[in-house]
PDB file of N, CA and C in Angstrom:
ATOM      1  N   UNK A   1      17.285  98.315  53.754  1.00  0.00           N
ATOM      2  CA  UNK A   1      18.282  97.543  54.440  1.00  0.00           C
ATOM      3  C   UNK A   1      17.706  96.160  54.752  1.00  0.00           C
ATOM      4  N   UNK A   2      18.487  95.284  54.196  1.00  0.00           N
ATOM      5  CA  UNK A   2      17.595  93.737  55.030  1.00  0.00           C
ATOM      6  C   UNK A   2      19.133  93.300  56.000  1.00  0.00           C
ATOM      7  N   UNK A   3      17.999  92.500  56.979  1.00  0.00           N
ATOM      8  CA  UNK A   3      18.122  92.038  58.255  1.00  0.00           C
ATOM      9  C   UNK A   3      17.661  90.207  58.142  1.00  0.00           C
ATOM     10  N   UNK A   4      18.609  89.527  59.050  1.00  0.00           N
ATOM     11  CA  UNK A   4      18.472  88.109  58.918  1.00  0.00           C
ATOM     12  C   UNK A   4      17.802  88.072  60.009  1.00  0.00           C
ATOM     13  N   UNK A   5      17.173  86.864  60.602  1.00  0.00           N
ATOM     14  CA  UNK A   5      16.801  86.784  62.037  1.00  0.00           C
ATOM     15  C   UNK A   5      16.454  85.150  61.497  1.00  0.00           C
ATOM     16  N   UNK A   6      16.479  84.599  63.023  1.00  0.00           N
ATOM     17  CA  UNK A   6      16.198  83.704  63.130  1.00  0.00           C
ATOM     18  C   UNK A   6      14.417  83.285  63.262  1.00  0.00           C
ATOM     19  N   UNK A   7      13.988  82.103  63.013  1.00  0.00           N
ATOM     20  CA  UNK A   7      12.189  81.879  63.123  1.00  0.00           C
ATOM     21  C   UNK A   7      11.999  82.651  64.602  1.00  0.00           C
ATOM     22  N   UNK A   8      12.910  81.853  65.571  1.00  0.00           N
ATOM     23  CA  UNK A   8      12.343  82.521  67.158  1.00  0.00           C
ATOM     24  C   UNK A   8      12.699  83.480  67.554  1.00  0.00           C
ATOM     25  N   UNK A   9      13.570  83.932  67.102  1.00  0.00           N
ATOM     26  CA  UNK A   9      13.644  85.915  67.471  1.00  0.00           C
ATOM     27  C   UNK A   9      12.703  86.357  66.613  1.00  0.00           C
ATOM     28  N   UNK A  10      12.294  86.492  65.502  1.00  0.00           N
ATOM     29  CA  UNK A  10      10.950  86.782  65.240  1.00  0.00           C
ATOM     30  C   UNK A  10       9.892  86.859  65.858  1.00  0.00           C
ATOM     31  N   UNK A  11       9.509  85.534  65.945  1.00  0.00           N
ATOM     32  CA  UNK A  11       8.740  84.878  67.095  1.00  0.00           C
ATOM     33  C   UNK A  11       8.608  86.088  68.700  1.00  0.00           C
ATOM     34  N   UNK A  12       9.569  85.750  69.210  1.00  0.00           N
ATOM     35  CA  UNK A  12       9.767  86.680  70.539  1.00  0.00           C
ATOM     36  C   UNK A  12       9.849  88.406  70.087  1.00  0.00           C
ATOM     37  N   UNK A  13      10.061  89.209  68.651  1.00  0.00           N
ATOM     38  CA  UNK A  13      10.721  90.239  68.756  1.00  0.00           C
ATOM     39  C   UNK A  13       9.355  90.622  67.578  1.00  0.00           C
ATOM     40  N   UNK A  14       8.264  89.964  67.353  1.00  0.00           N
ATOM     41  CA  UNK A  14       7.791  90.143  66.864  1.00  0.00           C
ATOM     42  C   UNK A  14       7.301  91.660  65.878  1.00  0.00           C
ATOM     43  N   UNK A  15       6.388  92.474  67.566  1.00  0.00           N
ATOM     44  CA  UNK A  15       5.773  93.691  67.417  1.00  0.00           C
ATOM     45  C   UNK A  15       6.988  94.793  66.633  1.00  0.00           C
ATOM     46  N   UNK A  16       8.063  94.713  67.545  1.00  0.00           N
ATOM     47  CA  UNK A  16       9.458  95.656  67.211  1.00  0.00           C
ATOM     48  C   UNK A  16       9.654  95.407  65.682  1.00  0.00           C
ATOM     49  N   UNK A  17       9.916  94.455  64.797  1.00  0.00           N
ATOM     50  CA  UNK A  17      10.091  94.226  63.714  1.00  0.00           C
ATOM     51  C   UNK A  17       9.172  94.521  62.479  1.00  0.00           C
ATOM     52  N   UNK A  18       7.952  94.303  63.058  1.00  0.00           N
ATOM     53  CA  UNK A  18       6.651  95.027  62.690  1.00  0.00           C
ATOM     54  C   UNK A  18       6.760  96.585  62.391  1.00  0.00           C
ATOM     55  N   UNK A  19       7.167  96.801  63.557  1.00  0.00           N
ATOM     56  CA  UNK A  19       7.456  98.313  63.782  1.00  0.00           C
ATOM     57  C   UNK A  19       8.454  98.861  62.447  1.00  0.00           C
ATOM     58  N   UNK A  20       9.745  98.200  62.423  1.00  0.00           N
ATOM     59  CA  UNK A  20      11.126  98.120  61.601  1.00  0.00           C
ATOM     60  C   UNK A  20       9.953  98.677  60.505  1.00  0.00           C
ATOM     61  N   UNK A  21       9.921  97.318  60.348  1.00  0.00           N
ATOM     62  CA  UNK A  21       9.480  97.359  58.787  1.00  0.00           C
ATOM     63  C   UNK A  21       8.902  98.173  58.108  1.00  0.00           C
ATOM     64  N   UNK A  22       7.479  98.701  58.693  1.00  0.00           N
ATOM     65  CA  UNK A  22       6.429  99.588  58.324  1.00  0.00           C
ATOM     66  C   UNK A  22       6.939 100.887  58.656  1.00  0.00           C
ATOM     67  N   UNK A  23       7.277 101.193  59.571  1.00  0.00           N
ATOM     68  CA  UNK A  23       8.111 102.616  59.561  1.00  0.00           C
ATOM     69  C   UNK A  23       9.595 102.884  59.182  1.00  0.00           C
ATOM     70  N   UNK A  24      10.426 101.991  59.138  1.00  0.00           N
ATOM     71  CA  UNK A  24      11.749 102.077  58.296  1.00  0.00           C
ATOM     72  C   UNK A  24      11.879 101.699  57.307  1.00  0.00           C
ATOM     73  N   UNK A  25      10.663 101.264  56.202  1.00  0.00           N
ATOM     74  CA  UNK A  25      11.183 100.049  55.048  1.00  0.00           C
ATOM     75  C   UNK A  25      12.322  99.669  55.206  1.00  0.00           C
ATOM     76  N   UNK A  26      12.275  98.616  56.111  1.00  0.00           N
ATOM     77  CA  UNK A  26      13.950  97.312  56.283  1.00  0.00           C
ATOM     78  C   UNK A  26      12.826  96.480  56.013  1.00  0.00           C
ATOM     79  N   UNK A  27      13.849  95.520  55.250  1.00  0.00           N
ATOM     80  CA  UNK A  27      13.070  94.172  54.996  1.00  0.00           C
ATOM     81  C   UNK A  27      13.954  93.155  55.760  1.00  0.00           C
ATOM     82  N   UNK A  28      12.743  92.419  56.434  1.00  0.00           N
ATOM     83  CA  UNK A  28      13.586  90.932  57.419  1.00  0.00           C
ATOM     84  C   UNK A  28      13.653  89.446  56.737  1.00  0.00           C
ATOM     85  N   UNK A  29      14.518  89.202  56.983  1.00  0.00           N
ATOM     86  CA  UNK A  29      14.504  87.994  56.389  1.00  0.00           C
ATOM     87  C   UNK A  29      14.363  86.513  57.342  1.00  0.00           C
ATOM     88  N   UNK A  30      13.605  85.745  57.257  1.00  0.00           N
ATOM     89  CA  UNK A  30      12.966  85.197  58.707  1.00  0.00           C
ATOM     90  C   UNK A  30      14.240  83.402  58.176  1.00  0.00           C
ATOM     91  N   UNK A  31      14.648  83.076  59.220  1.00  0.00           N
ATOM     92  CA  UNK A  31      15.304  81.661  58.766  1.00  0.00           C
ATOM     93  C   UNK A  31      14.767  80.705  59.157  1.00  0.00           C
ATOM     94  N   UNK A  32      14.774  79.400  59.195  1.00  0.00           N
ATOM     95  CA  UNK A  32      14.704  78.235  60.014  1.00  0.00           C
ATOM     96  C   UNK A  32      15.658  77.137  59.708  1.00  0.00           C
ATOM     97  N   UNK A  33      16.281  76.737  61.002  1.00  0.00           N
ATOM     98  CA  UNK A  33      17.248  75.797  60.646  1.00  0.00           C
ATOM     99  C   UNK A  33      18.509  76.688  59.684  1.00  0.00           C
ATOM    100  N   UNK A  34      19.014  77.680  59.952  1.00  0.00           N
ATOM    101  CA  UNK A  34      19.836  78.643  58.896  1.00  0.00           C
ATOM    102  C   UNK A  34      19.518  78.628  57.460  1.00  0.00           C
ATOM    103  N   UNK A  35      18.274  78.173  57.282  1.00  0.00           N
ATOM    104  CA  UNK A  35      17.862  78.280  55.544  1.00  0.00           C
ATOM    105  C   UNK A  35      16.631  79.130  55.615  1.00  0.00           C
ATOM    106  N   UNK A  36      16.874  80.688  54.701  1.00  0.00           N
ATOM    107  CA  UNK A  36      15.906  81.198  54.674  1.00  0.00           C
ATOM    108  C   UNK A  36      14.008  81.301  54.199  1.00  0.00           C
ATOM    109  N   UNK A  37      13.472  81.334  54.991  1.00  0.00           N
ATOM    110  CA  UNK A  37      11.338  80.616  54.848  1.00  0.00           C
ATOM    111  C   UNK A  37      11.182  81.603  54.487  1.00  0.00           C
ATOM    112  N   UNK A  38      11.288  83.148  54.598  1.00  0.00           N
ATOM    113  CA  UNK A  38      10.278  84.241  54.443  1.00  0.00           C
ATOM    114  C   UNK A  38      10.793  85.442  54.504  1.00  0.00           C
ATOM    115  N   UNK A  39      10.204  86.475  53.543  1.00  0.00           N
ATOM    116  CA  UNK A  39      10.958  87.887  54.071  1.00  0.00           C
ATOM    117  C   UNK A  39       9.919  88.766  54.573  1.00  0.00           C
ATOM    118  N   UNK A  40       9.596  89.548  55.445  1.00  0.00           N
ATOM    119  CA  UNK A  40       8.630  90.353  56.043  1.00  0.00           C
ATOM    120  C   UNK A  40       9.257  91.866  55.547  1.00  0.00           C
ATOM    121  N   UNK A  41       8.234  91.908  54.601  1.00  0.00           N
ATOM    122  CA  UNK A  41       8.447  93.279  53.724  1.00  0.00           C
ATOM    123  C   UNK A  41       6.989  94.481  54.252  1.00  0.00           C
ATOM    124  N   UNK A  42       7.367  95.438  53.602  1.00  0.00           N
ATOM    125  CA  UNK A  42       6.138  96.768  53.844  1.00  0.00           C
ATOM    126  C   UNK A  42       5.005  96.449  52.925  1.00  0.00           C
ATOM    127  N   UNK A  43       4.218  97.078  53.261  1.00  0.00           N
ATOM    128  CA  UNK A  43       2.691  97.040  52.588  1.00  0.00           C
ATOM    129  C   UNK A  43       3.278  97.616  51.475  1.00  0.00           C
ATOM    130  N   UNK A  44       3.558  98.925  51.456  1.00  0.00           N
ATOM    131  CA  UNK A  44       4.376  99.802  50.259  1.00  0.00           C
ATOM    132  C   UNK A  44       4.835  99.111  49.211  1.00  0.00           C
ATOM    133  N   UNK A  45       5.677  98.497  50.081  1.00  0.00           N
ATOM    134  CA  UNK A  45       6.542  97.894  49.068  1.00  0.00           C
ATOM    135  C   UNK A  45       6.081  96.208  48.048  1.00  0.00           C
ATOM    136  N   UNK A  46       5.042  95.537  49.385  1.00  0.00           N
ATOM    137  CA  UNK A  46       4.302  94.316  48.103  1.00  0.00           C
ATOM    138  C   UNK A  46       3.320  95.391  47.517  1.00  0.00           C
ATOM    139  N   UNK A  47       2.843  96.272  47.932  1.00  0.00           N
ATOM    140  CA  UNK A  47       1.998  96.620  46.922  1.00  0.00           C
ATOM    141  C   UNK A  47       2.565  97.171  45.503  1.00  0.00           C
ATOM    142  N   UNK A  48       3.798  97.225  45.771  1.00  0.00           N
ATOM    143  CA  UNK A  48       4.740  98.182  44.554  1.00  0.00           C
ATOM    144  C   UNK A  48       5.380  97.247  43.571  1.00  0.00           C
ATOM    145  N   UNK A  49       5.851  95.688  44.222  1.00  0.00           N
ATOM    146  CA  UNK A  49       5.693  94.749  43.562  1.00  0.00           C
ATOM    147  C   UNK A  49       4.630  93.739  42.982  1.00  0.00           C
ATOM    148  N   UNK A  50       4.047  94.013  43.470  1.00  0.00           N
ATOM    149  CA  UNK A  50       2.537  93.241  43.091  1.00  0.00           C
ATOM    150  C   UNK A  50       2.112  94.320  41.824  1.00  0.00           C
ATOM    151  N   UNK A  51       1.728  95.243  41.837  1.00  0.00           N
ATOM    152  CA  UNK A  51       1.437  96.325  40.490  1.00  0.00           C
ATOM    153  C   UNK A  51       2.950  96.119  39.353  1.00  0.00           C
ATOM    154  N   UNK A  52       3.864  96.060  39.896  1.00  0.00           N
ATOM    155  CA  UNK A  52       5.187  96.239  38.769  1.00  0.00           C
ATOM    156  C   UNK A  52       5.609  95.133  37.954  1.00  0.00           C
ATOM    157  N   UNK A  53       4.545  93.780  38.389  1.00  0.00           N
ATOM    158  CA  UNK A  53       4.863  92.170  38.249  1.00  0.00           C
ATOM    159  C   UNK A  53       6.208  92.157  38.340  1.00  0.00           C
ATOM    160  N   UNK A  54       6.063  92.242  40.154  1.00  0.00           N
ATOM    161  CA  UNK A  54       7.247  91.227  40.850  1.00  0.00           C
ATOM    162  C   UNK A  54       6.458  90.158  41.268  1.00  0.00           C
ATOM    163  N   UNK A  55       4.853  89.712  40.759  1.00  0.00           N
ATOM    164  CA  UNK A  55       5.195  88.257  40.493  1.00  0.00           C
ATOM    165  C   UNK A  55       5.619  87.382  39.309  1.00  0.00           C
ATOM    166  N   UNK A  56       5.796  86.280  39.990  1.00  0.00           N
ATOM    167  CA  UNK A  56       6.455  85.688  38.376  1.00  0.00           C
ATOM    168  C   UNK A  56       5.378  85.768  37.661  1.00  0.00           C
ATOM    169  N   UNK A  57       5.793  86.205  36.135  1.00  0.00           N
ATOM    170  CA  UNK A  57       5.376  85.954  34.896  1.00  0.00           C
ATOM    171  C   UNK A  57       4.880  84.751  34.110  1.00  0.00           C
ATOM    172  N   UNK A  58       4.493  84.438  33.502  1.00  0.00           N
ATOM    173  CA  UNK A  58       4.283  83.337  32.492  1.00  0.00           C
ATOM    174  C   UNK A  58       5.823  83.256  31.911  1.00  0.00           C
ATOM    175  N   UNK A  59       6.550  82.169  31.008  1.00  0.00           N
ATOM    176  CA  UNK A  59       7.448  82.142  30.056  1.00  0.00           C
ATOM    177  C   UNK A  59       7.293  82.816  29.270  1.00  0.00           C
ATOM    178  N   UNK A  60       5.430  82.501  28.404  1.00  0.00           N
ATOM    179  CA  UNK A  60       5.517  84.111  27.128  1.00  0.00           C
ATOM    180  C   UNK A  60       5.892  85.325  27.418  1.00  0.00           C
ATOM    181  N   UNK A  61       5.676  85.512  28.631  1.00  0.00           N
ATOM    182  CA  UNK A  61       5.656  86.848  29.013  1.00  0.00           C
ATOM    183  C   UNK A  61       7.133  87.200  28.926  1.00  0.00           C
ATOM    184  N   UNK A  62       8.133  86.112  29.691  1.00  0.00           N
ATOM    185  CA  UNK A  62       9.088  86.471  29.974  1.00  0.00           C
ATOM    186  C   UNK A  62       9.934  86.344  28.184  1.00  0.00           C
ATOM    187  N   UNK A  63       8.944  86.159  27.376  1.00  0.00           N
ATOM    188  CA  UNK A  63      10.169  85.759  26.430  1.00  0.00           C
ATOM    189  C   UNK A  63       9.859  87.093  25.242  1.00  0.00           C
ATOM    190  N   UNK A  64       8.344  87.453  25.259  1.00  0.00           N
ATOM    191  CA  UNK A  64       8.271  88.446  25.060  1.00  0.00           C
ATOM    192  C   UNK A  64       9.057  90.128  25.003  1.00  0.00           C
ATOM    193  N   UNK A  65       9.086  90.049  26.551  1.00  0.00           N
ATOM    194  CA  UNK A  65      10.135  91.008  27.450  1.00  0.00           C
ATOM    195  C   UNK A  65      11.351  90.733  26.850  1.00  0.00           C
ATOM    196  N   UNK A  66      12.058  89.771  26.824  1.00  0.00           N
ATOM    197  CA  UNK A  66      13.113  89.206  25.819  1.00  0.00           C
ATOM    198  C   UNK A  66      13.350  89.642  24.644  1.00  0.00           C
ATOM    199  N   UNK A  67      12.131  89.399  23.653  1.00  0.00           N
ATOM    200  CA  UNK A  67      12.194  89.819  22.195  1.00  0.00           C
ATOM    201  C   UNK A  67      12.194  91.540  21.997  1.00  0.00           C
ATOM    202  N   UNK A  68      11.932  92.400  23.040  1.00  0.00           N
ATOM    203  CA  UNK A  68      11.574  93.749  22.971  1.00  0.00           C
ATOM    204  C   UNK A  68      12.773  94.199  23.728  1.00  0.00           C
ATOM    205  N   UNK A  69      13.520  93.853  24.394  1.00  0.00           N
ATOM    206  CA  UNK A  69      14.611  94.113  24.876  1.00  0.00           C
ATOM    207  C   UNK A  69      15.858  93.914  23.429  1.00  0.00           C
ATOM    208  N   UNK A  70      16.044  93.042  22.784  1.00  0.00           N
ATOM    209  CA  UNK A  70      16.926  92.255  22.012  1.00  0.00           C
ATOM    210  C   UNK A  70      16.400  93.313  20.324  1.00  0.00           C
ATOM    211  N   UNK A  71      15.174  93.648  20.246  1.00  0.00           N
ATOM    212  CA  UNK A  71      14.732  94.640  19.260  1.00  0.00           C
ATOM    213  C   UNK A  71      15.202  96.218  19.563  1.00  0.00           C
ATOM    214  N   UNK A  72      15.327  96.410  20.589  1.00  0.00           N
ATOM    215  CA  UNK A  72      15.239  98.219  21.193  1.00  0.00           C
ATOM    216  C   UNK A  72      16.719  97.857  20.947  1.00  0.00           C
ATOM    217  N   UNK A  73      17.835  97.334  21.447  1.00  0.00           N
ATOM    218  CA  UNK A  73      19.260  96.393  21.361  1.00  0.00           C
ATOM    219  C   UNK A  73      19.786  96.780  19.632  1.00  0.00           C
ATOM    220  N   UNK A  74      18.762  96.479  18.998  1.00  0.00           N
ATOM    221  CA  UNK A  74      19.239  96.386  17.646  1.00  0.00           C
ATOM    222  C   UNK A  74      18.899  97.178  16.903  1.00  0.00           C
ATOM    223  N   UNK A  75      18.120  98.385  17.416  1.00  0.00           N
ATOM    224  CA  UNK A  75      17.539  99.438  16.663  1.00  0.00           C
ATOM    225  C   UNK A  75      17.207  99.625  15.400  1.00  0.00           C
ATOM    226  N   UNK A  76      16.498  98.631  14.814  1.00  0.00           N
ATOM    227  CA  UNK A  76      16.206  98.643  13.147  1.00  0.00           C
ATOM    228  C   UNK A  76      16.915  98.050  12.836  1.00  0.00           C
ATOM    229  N   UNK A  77      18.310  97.727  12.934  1.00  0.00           N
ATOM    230  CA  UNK A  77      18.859  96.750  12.732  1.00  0.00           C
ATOM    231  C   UNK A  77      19.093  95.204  12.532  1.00  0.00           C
ATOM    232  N   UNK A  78      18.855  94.099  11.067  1.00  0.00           N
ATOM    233  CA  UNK A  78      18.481  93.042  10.988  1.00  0.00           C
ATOM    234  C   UNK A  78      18.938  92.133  12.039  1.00  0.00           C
ATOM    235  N   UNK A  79      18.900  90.902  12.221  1.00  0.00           N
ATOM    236  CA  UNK A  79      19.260  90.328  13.367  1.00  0.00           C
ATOM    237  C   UNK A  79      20.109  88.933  12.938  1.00  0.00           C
ATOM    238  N   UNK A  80      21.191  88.707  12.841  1.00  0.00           N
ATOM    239  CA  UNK A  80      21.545  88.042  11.996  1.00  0.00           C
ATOM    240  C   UNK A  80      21.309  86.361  11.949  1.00  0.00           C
ATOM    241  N   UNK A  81      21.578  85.199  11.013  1.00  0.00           N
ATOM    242  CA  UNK A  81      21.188  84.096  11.108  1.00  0.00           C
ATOM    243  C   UNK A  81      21.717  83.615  12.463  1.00  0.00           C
ATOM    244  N   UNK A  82      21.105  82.485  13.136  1.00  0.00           N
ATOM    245  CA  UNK A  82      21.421  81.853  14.362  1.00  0.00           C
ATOM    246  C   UNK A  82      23.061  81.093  14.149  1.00  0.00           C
ATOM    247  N   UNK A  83      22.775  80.336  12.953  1.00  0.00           N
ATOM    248  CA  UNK A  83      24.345  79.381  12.484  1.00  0.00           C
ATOM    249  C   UNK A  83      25.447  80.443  12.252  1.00  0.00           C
ATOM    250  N   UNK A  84      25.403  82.277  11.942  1.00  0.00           N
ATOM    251  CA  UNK A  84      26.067  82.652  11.760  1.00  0.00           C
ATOM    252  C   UNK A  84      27.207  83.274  13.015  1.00  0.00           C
ATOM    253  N   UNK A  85      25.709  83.585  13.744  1.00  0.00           N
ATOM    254  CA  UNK A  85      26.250  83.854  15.370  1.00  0.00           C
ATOM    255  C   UNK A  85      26.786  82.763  15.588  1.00  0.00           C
ATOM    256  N   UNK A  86      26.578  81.447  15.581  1.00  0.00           N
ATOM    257  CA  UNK A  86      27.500  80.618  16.708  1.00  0.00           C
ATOM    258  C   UNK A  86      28.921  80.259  15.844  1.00  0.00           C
ATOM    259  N   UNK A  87      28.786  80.220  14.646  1.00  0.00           N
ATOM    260  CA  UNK A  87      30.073  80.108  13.933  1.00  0.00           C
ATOM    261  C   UNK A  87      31.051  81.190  14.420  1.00  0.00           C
ATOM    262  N   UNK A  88      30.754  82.863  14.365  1.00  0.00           N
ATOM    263  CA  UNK A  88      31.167  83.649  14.802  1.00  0.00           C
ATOM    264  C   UNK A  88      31.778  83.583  16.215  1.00  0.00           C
ATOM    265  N   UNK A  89      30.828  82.838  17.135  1.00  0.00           N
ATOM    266  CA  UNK A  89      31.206  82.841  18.418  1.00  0.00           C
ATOM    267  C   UNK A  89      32.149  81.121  19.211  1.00  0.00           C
ATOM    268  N   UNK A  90      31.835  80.360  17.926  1.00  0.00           N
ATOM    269  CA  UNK A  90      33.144  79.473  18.046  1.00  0.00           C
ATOM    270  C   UNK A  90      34.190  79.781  17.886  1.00  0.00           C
ATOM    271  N   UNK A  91      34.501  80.515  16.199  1.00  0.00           N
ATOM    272  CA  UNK A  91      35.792  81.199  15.904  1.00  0.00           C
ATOM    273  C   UNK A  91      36.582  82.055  17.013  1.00  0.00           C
ATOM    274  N   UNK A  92      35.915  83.176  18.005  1.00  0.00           N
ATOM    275  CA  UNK A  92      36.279  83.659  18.970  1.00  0.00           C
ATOM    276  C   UNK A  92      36.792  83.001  19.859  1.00  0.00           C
ATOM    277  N   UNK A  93      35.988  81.780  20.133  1.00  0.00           N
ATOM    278  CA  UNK A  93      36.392  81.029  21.222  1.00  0.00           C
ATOM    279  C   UNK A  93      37.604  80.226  20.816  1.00  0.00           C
ATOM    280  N   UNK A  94      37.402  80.050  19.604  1.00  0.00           N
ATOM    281  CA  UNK A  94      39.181  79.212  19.157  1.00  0.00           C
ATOM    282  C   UNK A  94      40.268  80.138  19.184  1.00  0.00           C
ATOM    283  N   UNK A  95      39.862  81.351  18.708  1.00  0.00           N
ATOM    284  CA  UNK A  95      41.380  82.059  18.913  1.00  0.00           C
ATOM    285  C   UNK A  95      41.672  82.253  20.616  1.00  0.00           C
ATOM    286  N   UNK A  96      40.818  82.812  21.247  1.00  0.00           N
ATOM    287  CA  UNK A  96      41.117  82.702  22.802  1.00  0.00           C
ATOM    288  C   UNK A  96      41.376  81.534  23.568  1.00  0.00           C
ATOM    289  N   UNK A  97      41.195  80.065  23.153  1.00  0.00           N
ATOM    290  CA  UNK A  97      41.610  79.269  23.400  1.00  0.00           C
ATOM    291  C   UNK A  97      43.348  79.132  22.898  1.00  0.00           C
ATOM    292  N   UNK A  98      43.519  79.546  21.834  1.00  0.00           N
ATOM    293  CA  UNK A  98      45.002  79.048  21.350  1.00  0.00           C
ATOM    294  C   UNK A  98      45.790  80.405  21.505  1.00  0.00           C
ATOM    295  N   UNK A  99      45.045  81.385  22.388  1.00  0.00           N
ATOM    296  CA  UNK A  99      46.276  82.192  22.740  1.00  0.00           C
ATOM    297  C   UNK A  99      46.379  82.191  23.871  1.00  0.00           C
ATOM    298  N   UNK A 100      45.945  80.934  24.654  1.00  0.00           N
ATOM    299  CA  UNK A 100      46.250  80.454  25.938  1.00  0.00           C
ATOM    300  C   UNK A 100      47.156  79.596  26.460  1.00  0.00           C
ATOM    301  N   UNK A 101      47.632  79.051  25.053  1.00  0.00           N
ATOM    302  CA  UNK A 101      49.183  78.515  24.786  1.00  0.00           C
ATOM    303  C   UNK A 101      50.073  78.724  24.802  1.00  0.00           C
TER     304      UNK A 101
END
């Protein structure tokens, strides 16, 4: 469950939220000025993102993850030319455009 709070109810409500967190996994979300600075999460849980890379990635990485997603997607299946897809996906877009007439 996440929870908003402001910097100074934090501040003042500190220990209790501490408490929240580590024994309820709720995650808080700390504000300042109504724009959110920070979320006060469980040990559990950065440690579960930190091992799963919930930090950011590199781009290779992420494009990698991309290419193996888009392969498992196509199961042996060739992948067709780039000019053919967008021709394909103009044509679509012209008929749904002119049956908006």
């Amino acid at each position: 469950m996440e929870h908003v709070v402001s910097a100074t109810e934090a501040r003042v409500h500190f220990g209790e939220m501490m408490r929240r967190v580590a024994e309820g996994q709720e995650e808080i979300i700390v504000e300042r000025s109504g724009k959110p600075q920070m979320v006060m999460i469980s040990i559990t849980e950065y440690k579960r993102l930190k091992q799963n890379g919930g930090v950011e990635s590199t781009w290779q990485e992420k494009v990698e993850k991309a290419w193996a997603l888009v392969e498992r997607d196509l199961q042996g299946r060739e992948l067709p030319p780039a000019d053919e897809i967008i021709r394909k996906m103009r044509e679509e877009r012209d008929e749904y455009l002119l049956a908006l007439r």
